[in-house]
Structure formats: structure tokens, C-alpha cells
C-alpha atoms as a PDB file:
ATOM      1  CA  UNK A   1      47.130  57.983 -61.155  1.00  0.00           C
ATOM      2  CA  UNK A   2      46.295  57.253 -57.741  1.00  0.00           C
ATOM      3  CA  UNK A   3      48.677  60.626 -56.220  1.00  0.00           C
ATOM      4  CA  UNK A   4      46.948  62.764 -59.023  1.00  0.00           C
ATOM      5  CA  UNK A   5      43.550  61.803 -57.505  1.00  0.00           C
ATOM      6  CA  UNK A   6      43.919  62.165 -54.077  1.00  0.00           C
ATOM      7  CA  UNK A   7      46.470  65.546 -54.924  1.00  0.00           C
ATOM      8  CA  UNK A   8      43.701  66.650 -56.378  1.00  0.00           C
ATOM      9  CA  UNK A   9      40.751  65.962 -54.541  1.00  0.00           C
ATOM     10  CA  UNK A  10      42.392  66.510 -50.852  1.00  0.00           C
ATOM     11  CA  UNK A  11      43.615  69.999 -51.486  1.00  0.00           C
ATOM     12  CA  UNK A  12      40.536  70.663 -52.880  1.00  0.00           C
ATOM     13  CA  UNK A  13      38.299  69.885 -49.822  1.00  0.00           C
ATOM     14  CA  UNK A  14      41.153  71.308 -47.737  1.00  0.00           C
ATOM     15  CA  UNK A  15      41.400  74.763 -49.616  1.00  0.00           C
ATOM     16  CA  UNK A  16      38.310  75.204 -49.916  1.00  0.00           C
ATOM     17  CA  UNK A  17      37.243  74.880 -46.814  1.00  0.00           C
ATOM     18  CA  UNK A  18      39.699  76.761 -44.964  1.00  0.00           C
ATOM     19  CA  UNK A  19      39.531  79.632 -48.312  1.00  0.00           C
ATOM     20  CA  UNK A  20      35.807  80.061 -47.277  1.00  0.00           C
ATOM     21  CA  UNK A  21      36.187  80.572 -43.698  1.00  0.00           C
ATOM     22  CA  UNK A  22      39.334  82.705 -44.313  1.00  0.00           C
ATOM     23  CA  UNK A  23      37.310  84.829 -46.992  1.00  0.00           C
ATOM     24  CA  UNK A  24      34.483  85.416 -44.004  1.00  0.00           C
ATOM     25  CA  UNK A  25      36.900  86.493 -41.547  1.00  0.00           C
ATOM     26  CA  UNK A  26      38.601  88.805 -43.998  1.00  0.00           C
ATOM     27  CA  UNK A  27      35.324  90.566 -44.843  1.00  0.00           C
ATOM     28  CA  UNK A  28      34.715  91.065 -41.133  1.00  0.00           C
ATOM     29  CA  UNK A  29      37.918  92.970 -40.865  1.00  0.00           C
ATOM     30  CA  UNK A  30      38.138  96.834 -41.143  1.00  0.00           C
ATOM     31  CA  UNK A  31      38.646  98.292 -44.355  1.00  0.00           C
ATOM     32  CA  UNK A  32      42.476  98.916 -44.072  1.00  0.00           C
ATOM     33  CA  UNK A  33      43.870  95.439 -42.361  1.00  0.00           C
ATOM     34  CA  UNK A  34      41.148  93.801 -44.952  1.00  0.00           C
ATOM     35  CA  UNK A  35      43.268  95.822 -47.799  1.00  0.00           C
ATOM     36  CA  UNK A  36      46.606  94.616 -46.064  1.00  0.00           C
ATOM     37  CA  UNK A  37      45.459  91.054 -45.767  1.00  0.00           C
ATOM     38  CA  UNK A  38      43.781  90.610 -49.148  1.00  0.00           C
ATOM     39  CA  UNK A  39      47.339  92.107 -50.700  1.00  0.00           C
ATOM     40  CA  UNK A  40      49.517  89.137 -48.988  1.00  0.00           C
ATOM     41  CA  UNK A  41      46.693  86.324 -49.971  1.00  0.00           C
ATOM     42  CA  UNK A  42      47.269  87.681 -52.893  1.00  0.00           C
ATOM     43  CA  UNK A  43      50.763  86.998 -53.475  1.00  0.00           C
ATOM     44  CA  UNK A  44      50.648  83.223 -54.657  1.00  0.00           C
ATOM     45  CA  UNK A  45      47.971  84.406 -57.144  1.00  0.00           C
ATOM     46  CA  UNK A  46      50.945  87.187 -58.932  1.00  0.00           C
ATOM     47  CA  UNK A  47      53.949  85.295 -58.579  1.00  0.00           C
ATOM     48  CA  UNK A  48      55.174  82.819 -61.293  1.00  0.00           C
ATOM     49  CA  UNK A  49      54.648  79.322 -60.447  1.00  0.00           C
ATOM     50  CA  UNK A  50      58.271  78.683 -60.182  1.00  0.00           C
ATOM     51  CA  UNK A  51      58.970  81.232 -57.625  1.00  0.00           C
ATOM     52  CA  UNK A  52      56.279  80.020 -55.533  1.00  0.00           C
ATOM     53  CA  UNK A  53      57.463  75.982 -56.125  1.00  0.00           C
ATOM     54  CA  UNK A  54      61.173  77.174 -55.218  1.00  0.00           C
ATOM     55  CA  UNK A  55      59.737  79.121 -51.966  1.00  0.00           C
ATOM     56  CA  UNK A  56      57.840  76.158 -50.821  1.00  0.00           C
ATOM     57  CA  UNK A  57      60.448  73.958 -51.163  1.00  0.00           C
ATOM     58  CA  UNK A  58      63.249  76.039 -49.437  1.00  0.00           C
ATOM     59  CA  UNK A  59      59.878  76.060 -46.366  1.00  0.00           C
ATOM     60  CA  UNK A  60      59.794  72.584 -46.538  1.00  0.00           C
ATOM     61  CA  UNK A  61      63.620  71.902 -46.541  1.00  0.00           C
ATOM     62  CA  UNK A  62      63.970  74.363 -43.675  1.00  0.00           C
ATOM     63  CA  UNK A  63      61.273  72.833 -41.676  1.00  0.00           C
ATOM     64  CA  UNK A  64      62.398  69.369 -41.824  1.00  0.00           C
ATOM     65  CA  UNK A  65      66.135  70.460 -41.267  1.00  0.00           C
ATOM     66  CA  UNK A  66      64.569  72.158 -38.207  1.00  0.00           C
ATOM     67  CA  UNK A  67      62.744  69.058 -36.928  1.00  0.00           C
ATOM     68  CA  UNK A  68      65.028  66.341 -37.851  1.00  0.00           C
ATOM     69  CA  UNK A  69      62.818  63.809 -39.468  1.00  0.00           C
ATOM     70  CA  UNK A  70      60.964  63.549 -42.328  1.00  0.00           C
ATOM     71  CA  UNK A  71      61.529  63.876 -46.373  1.00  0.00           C
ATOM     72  CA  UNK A  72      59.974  65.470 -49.365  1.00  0.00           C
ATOM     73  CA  UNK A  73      57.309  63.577 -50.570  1.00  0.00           C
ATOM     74  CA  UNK A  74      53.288  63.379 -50.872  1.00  0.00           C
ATOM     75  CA  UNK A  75      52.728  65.449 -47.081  1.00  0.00           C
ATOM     76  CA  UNK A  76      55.050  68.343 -48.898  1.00  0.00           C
ATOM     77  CA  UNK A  77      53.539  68.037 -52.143  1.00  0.00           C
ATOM     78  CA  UNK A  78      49.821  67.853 -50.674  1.00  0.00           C
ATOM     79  CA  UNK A  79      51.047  71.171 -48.525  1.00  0.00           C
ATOM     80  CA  UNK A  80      52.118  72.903 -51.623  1.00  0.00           C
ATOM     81  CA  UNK A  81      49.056  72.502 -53.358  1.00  0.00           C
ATOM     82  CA  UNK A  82      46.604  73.607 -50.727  1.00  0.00           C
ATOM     83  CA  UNK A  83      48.816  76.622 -50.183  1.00  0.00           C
ATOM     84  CA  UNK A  84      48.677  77.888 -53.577  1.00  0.00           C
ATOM     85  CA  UNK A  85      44.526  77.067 -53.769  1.00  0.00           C
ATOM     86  CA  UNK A  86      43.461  79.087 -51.155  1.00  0.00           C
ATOM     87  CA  UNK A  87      44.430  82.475 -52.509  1.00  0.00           C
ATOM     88  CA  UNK A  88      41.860  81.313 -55.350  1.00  0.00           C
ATOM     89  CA  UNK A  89      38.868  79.994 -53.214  1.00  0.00           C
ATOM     90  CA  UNK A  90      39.109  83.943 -51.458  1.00  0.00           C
ATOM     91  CA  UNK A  91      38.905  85.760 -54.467  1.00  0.00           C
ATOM     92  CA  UNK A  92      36.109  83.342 -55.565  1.00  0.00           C
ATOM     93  CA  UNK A  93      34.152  83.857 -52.542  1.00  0.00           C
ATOM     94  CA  UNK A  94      35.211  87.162 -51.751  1.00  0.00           C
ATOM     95  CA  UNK A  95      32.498  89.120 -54.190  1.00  0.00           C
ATOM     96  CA  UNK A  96      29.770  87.061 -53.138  1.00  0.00           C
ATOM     97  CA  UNK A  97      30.390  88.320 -49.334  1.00  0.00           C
ATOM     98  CA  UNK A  98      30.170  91.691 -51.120  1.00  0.00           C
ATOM     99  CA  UNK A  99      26.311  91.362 -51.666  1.00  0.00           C
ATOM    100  CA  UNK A 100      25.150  89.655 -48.202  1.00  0.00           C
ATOM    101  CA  UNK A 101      23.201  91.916 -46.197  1.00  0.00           C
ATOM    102  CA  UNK A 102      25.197  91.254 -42.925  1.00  0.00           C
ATOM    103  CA  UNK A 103      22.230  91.950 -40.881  1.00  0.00           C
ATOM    104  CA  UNK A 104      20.807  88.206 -42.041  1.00  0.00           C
ATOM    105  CA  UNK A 105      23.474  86.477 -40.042  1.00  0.00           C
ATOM    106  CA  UNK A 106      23.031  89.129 -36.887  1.00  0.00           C
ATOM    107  CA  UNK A 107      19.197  88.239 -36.876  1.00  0.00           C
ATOM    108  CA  UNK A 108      20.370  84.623 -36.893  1.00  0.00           C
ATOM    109  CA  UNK A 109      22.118  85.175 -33.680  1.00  0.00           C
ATOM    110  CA  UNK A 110      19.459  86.860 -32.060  1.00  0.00           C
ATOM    111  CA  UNK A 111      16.518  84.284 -33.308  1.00  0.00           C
ATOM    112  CA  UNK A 112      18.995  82.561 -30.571  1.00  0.00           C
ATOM    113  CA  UNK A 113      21.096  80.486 -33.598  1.00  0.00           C
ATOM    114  CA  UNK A 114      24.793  79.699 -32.815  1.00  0.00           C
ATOM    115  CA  UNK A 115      27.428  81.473 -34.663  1.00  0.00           C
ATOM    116  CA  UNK A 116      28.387  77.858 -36.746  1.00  0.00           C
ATOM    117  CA  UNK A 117      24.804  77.134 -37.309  1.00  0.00           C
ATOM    118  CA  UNK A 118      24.186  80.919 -38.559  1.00  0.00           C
ATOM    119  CA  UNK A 119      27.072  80.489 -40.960  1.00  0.00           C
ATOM    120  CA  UNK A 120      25.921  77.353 -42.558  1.00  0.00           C
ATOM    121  CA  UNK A 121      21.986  78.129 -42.487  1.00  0.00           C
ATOM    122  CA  UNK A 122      22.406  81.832 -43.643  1.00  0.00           C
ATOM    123  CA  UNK A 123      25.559  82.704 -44.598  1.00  0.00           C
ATOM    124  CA  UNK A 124      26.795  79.685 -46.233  1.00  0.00           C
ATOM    125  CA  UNK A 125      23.442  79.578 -49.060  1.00  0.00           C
ATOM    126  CA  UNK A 126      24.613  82.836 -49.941  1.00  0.00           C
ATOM    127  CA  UNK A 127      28.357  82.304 -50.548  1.00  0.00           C
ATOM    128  CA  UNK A 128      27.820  78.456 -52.223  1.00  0.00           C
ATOM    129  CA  UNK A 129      28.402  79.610 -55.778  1.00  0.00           C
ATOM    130  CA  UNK A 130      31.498  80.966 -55.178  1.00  0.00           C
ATOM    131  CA  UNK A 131      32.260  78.378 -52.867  1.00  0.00           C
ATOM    132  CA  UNK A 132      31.507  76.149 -56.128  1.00  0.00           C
ATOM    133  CA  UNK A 133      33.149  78.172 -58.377  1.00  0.00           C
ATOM    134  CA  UNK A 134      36.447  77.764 -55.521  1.00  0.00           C
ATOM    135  CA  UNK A 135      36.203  74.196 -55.323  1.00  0.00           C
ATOM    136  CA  UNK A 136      36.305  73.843 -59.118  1.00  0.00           C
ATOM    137  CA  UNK A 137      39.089  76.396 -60.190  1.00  0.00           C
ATOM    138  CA  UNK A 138      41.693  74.537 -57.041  1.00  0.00           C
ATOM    139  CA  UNK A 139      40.768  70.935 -58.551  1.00  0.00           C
ATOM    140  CA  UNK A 140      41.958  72.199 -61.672  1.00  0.00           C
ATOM    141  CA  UNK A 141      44.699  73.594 -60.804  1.00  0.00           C
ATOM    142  CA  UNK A 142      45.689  70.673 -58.752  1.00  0.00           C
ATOM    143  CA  UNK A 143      45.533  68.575 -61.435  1.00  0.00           C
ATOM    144  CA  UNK A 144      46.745  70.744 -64.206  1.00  0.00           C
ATOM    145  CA  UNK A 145      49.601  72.198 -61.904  1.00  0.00           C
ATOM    146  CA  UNK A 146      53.611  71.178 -62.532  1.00  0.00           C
ATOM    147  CA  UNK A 147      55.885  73.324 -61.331  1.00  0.00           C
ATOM    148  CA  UNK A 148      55.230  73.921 -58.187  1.00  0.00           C
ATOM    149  CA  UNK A 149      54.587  69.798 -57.738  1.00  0.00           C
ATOM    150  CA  UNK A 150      57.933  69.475 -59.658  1.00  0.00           C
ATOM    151  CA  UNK A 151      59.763  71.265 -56.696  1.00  0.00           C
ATOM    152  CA  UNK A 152      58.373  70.295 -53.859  1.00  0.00           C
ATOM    153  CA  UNK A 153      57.352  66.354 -54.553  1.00  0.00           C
ATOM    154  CA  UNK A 154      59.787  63.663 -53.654  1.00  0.00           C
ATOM    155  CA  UNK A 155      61.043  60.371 -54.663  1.00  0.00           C
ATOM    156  CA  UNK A 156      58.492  58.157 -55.767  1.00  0.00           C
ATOM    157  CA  UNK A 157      55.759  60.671 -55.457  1.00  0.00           C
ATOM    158  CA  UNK A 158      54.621  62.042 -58.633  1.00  0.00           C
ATOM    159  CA  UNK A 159      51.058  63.041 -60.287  1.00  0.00           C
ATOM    160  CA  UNK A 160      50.041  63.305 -63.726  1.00  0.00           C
ATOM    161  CA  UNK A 161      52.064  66.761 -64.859  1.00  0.00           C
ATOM    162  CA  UNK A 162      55.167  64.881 -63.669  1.00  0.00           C
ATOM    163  CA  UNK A 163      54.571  62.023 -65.040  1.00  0.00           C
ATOM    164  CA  UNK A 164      53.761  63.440 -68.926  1.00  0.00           C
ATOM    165  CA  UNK A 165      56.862  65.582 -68.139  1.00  0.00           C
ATOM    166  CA  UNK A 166      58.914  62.726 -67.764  1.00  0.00           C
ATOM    167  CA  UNK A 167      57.447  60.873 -70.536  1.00  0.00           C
ATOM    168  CA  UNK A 168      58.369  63.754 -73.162  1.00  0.00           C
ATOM    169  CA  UNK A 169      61.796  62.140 -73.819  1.00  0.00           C
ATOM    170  CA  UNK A 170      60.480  58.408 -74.679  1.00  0.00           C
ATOM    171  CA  UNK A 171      57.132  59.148 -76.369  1.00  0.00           C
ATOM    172  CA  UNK A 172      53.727  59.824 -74.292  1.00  0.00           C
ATOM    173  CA  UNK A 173      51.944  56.609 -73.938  1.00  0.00           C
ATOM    174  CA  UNK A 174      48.649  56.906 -75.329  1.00  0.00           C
ATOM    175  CA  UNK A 175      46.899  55.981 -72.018  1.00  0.00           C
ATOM    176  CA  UNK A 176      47.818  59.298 -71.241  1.00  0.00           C
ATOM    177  CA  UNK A 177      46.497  60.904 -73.971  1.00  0.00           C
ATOM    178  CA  UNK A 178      42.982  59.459 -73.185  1.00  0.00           C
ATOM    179  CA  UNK A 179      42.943  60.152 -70.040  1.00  0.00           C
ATOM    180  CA  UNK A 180      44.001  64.217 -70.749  1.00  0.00           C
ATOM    181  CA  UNK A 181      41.333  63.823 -72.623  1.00  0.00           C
ATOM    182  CA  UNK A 182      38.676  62.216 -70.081  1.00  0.00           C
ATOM    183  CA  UNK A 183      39.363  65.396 -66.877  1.00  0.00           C
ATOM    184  CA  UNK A 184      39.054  67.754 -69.689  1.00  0.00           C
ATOM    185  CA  UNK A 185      36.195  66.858 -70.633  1.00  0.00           C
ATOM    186  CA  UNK A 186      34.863  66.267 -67.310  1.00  0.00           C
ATOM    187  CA  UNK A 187      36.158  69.614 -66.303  1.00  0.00           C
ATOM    188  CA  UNK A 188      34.130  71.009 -68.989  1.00  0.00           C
ATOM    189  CA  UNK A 189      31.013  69.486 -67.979  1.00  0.00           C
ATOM    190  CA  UNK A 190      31.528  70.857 -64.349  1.00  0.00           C
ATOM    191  CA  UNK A 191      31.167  73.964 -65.845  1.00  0.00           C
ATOM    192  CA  UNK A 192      28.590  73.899 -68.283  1.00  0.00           C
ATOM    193  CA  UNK A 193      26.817  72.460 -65.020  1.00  0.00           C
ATOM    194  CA  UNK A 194      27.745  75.529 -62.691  1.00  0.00           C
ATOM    195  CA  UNK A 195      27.124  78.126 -65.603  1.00  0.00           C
ATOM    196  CA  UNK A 196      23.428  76.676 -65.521  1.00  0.00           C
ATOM    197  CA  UNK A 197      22.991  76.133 -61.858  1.00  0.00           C
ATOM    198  CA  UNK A 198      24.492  80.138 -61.921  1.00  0.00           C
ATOM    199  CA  UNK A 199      21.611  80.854 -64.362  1.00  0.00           C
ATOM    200  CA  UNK A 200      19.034  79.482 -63.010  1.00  0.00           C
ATOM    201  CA  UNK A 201      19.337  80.941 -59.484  1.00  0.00           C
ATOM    202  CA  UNK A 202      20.016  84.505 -61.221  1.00  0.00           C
ATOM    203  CA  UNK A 203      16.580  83.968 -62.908  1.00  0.00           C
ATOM    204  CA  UNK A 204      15.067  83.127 -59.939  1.00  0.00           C
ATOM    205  CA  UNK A 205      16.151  85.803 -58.202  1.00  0.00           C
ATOM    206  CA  UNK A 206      14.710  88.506 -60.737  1.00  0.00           C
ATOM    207  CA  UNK A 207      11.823  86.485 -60.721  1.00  0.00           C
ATOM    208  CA  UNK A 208      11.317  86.962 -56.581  1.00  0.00           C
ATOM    209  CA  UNK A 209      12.487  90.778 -57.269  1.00  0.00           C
ATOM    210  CA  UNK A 210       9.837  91.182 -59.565  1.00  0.00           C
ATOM    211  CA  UNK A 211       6.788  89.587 -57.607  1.00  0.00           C
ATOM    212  CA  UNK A 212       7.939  91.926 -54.287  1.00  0.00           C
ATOM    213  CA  UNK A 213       8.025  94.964 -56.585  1.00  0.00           C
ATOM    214  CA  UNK A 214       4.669  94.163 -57.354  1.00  0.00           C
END
């Protein structure tokens, strides 16, 4: 229980994060490398699961054949995950880019802001809902995600898709069960949450669109 947590709440912050900044960068590109770029983040997002696990964990074998130290375990596994979240934090935050008026963040700059606090006073407000909507869709997919953990955990190391995987031949304890039960329901609420957070900013919006056309 404790891996599943902290597999899923570490990638998470980790994807997230870098997703964002990554989505920001590739919007600032020109129209053909952002084409070229968005095609290869892409790639996780279209490929079965199990072609991305067994691709990870040749990477992984490779790189610690390379070094000479290390194993497969929770580093690997917490790599794997954060890999195959970013791709989804992009295309999250990727439409919202689509309606910022650019020039926001260039008046920032000359108002005499730095570029990190322009991003996080101007740009940042603008992108949070996808940035939300990121977050969300890589913590459940951390948690909900098995093959690609299957292939590139180690010994020892497993989260809760392992562990109901390896329970299937001696009976799922009932723990389990209730527990299934508890993230989906708590995924649930996330998103009733977000859908009305989504909502109510959308209403306020055509609210303040309103008063200004009058």
C-alpha cells in the first residue's frame, strides 16, 4: 500500500510539473518543430501499454548494464511511471495555451516581472485547469496502471495492480476489494469537484464578457 501511494503521488507531482513546463515550451516553438515534437510526446499516449513497459525495461536494463550498479526496483518503476504521465499532462495543458493571449506574459516582462514570476502570476492562472485536469488523469493512471509497472518493477517492489494480479490465483482478499472501492470513489469525487470548479469559472467568465460588452 505504501509503493502504490508514493507511485502514485510522486509521479504525479513529477509529471506534472515537468508536463506543464514542457507544454509552454512546446507552444513557444514554430509551427513545424511544435508539429514534430507534439508527434514524438505523443508516442507513449498510441502505443499499447505493453510495448511501452517492454521498452522501458530493455532502457532500464541497458542503463544499469552500462553503469554497473544498480537493480530494477522502485527508482525504475517510479521512472516508468512519470515517463508515461507526461505525454498526458501536455495534451491536458496544451489547449488551454491555445486561448492565452501571449501578449499578457510579454506585458509582464516589461511591467519589469521576471520570466518565472510572469509564468506563475500570469501564465500559470490561465493554464491551472488543465494543469488540474493533468495532475488528476497521471494519479489515475499511476494507480490504475499494470503493465507497464509489471515490467519494469523489481523484487519486492510492487503496487496495488501487482499485487491484485498476483492475488487472482488464491482468491482477492477482501481488504482489497474495499479499498478498490475507497480511490474510486475518491477519484470520482475529484472530479465531480473539478467539473464544478470548471463551471463555475466558465460562468464567471461570460459573466465578465457580458458586463465589458455592456
Amino acid at each position: 500500500m505504501t509503493n502504490t501511494v508514493l507511485i502514485a503521488i510522486f509521479p504525479t507531482v513529477l509529471a506534472t510539473s515537468s508536463g506543464a513546463v514542457a507544454a509552454v515550451a512546446i507552444d513557444k516553438l514554430g509551427n513545424r518543430f511544435k508539429r514534430v515534437i507534439m508527434s514524438i510526446s505523443q508516442l507513449p499516449v498510441m502505443m499499447p501499454d505493453i510495448v511501452t513497459g517492454l521498452s522501458l525495461r530493455m532502457l532500464f536494463i541497458f542503463v544499469i548494464q552500462l553503469v554497473g550498479a544498480g537493480r530494477m526496483g522502485f527508482v525504475t518503476l517510479l521512472l516508468a511511471h512519470i515517463t508515461f504521465n507526461v505525454p498526458y499532462v501536455i495534451l491536458s495543458v496544451t489547449p488551454k495555451l491555445r486561448h492565452l493571449d501571449g501578449n499578457l506574459y510579454e506585458a509582464a516582462l516589461d511591467l519589469g516581472s521576471t520570466p518565472f514570476k510572469a509564468f506563475i502570476k500570469v501564465v500559470l492562472p490561465e493554464i491551472w485547469p488543465g494543469v488540474v485536469t493533468g495532475a488528476l488523469l497521471a494519479f489515475t493512471l499511476s494507480v490504475d496502471d499494470f503493465m507497464v509497472s509489471f515490467f519494469t518493477t523489481g523484487t519486492g517492489v510492487t503496487n496495488l495492480s501487482i499485487l491484485i494480479f498476483s492475488m487472482t490465483r488464491r482468491g482477492v482478499n477482501p481488504q482489497i476489494n474495499a479499498l478498490s472501492t475507497m480511490i474510486f470513489v475518491f477519484i470520482m469525487v475529484l472530479l465531480f469537484l473539478i467539473h464544478k470548479r470548471d463551471q463555475s469559472l466558465i460562468k464567471k467568465r461570460t459573466l465578465a464578457d457580458e458586463a465589458n460588452l455592456e
